[in-house]
PDB file of N, CA and C in Angstrom:
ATOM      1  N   UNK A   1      43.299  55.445  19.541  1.00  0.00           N
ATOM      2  CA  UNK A   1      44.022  56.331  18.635  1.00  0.00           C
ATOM      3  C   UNK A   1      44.575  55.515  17.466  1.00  0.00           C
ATOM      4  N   UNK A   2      44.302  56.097  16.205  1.00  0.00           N
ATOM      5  CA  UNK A   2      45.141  55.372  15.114  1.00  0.00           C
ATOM      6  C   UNK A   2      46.566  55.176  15.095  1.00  0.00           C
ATOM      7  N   UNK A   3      47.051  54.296  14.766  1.00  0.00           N
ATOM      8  CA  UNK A   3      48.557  54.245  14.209  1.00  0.00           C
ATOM      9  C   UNK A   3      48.886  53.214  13.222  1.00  0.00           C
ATOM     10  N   UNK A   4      50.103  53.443  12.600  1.00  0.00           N
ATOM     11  CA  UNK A   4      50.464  52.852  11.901  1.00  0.00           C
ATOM     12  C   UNK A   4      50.226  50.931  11.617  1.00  0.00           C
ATOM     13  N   UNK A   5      49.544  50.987  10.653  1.00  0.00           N
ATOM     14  CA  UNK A   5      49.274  49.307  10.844  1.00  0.00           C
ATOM     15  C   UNK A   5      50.894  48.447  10.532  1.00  0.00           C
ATOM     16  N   UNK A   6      51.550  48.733   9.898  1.00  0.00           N
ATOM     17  CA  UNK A   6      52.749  48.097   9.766  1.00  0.00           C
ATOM     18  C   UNK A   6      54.310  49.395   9.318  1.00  0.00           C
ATOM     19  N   UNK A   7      54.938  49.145   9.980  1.00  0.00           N
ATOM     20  CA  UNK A   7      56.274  49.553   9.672  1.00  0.00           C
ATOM     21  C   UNK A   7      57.357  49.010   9.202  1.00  0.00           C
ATOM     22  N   UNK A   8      58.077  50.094   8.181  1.00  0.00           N
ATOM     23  CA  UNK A   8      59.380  49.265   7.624  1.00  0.00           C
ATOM     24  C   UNK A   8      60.487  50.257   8.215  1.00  0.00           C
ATOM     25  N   UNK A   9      61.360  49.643   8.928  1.00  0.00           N
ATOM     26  CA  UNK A   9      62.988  51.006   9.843  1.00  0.00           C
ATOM     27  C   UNK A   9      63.571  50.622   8.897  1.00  0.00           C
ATOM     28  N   UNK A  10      64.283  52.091   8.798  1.00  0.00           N
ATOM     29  CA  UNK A  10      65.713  52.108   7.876  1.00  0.00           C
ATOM     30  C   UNK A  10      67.088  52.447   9.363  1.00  0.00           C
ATOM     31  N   UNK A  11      67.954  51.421   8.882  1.00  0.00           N
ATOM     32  CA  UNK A  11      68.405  51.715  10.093  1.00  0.00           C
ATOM     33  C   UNK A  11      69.702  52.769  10.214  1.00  0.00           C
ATOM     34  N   UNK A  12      69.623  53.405  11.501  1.00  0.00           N
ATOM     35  CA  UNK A  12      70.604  54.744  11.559  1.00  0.00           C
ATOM     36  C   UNK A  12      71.873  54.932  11.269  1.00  0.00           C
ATOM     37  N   UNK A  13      71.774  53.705  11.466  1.00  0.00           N
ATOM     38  CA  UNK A  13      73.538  53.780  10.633  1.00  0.00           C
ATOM     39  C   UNK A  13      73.991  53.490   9.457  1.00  0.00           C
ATOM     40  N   UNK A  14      72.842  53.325   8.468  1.00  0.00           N
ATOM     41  CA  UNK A  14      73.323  53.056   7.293  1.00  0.00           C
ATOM     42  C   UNK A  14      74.211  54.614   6.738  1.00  0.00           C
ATOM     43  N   UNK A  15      74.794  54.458   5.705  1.00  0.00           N
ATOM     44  CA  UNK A  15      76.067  55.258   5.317  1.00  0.00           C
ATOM     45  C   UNK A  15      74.202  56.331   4.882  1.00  0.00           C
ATOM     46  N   UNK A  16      74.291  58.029   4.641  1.00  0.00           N
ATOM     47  CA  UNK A  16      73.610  58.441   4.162  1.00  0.00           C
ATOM     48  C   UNK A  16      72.984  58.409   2.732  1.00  0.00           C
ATOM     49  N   UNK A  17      74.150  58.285   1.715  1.00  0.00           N
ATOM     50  CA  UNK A  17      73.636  58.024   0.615  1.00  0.00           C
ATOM     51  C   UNK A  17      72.403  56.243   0.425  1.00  0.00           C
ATOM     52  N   UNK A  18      73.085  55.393   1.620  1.00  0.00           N
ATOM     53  CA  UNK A  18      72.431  54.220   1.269  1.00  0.00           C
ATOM     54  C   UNK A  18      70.735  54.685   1.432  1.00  0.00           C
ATOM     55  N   UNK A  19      71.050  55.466   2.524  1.00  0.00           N
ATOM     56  CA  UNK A  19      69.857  55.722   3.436  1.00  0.00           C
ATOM     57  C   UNK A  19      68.680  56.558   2.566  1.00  0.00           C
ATOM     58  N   UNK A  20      69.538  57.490   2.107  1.00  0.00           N
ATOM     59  CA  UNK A  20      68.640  57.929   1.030  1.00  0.00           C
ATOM     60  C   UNK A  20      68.134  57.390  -0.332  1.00  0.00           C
ATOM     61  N   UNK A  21      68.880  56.500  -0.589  1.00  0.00           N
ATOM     62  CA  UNK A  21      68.139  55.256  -1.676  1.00  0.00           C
ATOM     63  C   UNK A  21      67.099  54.326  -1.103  1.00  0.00           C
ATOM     64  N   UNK A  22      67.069  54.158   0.271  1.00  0.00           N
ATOM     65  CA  UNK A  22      65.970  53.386   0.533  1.00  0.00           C
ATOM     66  C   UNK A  22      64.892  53.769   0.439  1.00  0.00           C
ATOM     67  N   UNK A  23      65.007  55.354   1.310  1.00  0.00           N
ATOM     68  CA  UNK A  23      63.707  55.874   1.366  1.00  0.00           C
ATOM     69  C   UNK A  23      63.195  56.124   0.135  1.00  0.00           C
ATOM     70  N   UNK A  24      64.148  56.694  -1.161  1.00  0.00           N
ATOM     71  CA  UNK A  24      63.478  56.991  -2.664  1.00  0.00           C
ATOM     72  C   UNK A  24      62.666  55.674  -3.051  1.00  0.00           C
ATOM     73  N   UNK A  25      63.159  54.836  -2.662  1.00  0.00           N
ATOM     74  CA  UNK A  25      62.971  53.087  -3.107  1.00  0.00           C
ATOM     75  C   UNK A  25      61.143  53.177  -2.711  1.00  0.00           C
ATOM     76  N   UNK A  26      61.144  53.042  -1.229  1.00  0.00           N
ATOM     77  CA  UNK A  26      59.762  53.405  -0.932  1.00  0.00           C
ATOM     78  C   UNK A  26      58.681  54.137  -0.865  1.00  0.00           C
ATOM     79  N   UNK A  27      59.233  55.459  -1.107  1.00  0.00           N
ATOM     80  CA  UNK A  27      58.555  56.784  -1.876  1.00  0.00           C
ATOM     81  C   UNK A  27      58.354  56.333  -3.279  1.00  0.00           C
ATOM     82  N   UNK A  28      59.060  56.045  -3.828  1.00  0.00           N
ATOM     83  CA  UNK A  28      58.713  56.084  -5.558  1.00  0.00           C
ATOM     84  C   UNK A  28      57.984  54.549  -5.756  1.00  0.00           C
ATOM     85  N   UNK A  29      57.601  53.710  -4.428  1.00  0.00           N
ATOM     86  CA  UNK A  29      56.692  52.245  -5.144  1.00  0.00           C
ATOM     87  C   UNK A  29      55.124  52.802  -5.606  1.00  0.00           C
ATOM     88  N   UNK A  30      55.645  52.096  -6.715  1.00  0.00           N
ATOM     89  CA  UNK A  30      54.168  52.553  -7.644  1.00  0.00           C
ATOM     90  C   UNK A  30      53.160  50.694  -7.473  1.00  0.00           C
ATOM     91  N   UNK A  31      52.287  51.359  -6.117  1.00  0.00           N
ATOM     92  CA  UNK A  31      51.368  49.948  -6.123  1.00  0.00           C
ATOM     93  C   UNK A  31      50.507  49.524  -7.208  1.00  0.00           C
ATOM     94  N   UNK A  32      49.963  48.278  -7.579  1.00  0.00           N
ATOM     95  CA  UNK A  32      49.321  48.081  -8.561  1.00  0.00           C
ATOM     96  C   UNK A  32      47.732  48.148  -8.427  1.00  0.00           C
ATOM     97  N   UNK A  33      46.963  48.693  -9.329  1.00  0.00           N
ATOM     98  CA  UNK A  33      45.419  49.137  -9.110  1.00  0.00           C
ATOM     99  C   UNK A  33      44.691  47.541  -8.041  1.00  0.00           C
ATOM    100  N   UNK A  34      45.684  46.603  -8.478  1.00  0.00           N
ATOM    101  CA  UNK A  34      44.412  45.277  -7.577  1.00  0.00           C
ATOM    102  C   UNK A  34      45.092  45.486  -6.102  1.00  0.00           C
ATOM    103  N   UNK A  35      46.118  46.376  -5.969  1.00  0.00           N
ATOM    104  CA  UNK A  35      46.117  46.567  -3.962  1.00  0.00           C
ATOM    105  C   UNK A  35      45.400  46.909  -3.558  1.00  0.00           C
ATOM    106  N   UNK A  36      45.078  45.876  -2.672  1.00  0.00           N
ATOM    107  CA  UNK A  36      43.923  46.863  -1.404  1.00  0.00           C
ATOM    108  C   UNK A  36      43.878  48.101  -1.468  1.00  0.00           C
ATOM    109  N   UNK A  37      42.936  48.862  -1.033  1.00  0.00           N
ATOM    110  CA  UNK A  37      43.131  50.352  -0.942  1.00  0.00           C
ATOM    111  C   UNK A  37      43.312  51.378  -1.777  1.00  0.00           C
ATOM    112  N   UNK A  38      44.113  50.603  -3.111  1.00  0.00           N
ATOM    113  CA  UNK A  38      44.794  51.471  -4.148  1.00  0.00           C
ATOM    114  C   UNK A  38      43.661  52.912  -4.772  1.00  0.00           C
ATOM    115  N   UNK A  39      42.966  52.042  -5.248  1.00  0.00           N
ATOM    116  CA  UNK A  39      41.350  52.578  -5.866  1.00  0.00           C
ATOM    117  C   UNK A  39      40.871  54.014  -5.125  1.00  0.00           C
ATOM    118  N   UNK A  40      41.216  53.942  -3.276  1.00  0.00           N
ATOM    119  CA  UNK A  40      41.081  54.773  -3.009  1.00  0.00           C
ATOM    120  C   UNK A  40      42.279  56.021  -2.462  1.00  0.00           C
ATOM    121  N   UNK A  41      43.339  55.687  -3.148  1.00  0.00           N
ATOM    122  CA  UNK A  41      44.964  56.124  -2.943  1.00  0.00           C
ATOM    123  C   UNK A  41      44.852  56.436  -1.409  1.00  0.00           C
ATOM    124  N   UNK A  42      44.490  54.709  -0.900  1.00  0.00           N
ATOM    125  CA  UNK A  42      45.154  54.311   0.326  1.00  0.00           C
ATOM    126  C   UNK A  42      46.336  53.528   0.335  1.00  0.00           C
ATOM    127  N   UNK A  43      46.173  53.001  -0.431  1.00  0.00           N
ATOM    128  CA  UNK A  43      47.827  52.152  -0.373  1.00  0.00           C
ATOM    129  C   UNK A  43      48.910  53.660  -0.796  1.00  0.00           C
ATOM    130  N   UNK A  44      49.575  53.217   0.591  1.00  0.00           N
ATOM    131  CA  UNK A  44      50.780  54.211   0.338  1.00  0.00           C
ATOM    132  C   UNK A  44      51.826  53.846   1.429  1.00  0.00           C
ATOM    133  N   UNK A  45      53.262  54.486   1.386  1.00  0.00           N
ATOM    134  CA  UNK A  45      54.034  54.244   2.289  1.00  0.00           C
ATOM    135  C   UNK A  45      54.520  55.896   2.680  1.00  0.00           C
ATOM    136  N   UNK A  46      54.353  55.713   3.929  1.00  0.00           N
ATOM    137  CA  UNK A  46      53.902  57.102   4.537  1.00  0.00           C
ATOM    138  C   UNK A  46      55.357  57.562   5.747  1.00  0.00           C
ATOM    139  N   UNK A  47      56.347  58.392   6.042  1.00  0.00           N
ATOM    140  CA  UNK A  47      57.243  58.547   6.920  1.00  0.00           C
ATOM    141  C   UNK A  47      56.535  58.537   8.569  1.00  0.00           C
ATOM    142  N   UNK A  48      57.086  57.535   9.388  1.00  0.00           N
ATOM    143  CA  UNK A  48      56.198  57.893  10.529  1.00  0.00           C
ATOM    144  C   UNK A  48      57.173  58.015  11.528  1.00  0.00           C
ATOM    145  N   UNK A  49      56.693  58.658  12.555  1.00  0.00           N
ATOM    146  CA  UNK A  49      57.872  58.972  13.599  1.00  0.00           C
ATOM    147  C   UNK A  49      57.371  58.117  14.540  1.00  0.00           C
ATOM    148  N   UNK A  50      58.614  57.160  15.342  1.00  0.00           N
ATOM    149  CA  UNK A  50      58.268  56.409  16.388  1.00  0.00           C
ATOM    150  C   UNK A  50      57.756  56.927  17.635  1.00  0.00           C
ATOM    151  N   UNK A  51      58.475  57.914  17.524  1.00  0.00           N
ATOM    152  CA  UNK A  51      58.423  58.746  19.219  1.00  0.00           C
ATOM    153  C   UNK A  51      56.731  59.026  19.007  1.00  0.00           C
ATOM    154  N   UNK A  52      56.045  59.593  18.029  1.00  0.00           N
ATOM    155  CA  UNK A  52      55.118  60.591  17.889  1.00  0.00           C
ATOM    156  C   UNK A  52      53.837  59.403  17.085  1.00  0.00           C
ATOM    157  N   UNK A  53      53.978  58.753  16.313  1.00  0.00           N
ATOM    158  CA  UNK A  53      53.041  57.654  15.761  1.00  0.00           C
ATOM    159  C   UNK A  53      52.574  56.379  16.161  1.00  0.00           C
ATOM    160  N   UNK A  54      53.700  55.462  17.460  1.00  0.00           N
ATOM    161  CA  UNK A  54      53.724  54.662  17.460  1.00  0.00           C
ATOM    162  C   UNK A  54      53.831  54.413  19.380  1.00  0.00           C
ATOM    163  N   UNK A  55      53.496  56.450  20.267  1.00  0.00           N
ATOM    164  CA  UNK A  55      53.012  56.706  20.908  1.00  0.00           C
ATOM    165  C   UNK A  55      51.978  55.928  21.844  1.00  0.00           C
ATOM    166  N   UNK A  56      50.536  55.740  21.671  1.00  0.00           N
ATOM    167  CA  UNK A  56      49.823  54.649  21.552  1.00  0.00           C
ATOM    168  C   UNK A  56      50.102  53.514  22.062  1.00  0.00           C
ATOM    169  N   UNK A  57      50.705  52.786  20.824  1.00  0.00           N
ATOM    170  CA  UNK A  57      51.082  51.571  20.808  1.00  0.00           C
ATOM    171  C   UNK A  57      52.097  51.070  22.449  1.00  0.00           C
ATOM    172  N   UNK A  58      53.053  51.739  22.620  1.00  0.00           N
ATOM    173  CA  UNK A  58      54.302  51.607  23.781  1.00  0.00           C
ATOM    174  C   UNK A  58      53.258  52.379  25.015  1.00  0.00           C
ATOM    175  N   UNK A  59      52.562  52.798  25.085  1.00  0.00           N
ATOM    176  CA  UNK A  59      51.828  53.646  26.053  1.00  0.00           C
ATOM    177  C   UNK A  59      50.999  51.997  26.250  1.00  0.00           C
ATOM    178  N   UNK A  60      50.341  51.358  25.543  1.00  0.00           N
ATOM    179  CA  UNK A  60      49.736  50.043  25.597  1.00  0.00           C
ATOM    180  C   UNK A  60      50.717  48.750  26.437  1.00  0.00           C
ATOM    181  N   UNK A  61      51.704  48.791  25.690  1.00  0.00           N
ATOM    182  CA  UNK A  61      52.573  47.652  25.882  1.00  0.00           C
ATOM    183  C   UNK A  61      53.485  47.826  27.144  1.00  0.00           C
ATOM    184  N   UNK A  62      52.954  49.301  27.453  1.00  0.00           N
ATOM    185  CA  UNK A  62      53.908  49.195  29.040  1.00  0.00           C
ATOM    186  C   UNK A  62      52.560  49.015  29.963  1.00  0.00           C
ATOM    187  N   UNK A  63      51.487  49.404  29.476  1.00  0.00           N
ATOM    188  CA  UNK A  63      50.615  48.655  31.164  1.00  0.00           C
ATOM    189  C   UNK A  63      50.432  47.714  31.120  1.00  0.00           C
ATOM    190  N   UNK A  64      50.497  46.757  29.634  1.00  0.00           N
ATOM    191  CA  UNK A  64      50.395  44.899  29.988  1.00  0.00           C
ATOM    192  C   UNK A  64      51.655  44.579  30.379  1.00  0.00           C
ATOM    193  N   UNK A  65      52.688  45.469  30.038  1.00  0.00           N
ATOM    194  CA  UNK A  65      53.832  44.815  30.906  1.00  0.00           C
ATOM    195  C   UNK A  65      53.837  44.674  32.745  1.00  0.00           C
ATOM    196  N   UNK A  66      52.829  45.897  33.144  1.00  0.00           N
ATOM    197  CA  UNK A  66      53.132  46.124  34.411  1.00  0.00           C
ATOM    198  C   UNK A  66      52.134  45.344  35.059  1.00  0.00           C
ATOM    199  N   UNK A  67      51.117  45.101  33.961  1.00  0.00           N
ATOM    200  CA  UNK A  67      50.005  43.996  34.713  1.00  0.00           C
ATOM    201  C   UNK A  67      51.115  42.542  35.173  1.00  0.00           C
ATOM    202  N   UNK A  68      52.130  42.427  34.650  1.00  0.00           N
ATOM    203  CA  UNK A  68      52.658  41.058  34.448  1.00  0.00           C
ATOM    204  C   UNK A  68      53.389  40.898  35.684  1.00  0.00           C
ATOM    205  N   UNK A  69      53.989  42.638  36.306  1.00  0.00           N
ATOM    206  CA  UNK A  69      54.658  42.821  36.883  1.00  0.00           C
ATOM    207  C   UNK A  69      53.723  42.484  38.831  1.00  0.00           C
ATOM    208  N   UNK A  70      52.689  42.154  38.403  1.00  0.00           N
ATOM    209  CA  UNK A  70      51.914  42.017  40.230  1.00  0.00           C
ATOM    210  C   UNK A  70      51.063  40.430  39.983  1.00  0.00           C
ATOM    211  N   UNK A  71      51.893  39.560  39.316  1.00  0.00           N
ATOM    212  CA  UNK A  71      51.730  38.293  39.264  1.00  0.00           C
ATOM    213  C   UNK A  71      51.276  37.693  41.066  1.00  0.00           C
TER     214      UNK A  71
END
């Protein structure tokens, strides 16, 4: 299953207004045409939900954990 190749957290406790300047910050980056991807308006920064995107990933990292666990 796909997921997110890299993530940036904003964290929950920042005051709301901060919180909402970050995210404008990363919504409004205007990448430059030589980014990877750009050409095909793949470069982007996209909202992803941990619980729901990153699914997968923790579904992975708990059976190598449990492999570790019958040493």
């Amino acid at each position: 299953a796909p997921f997110p190749p890299l993530c940036f957290g904003v964290p929950h406790h920042l005051p709301p207004d901060v919180r909402k300047q970050v995210e404008a910050a990363f919504a409004g980056f205007a990448f430059t045409p030589a980014t990877p991807g750009a050409a095909q308006g793949k470069a982007k920064f996209a909202a992803v939900s941990y619980e729901k995107d990153w699914e997968y990933v923790r579904k992975i990292d708990d059976t190598l954990s449990h492999l570790l666990d019958g040493k």
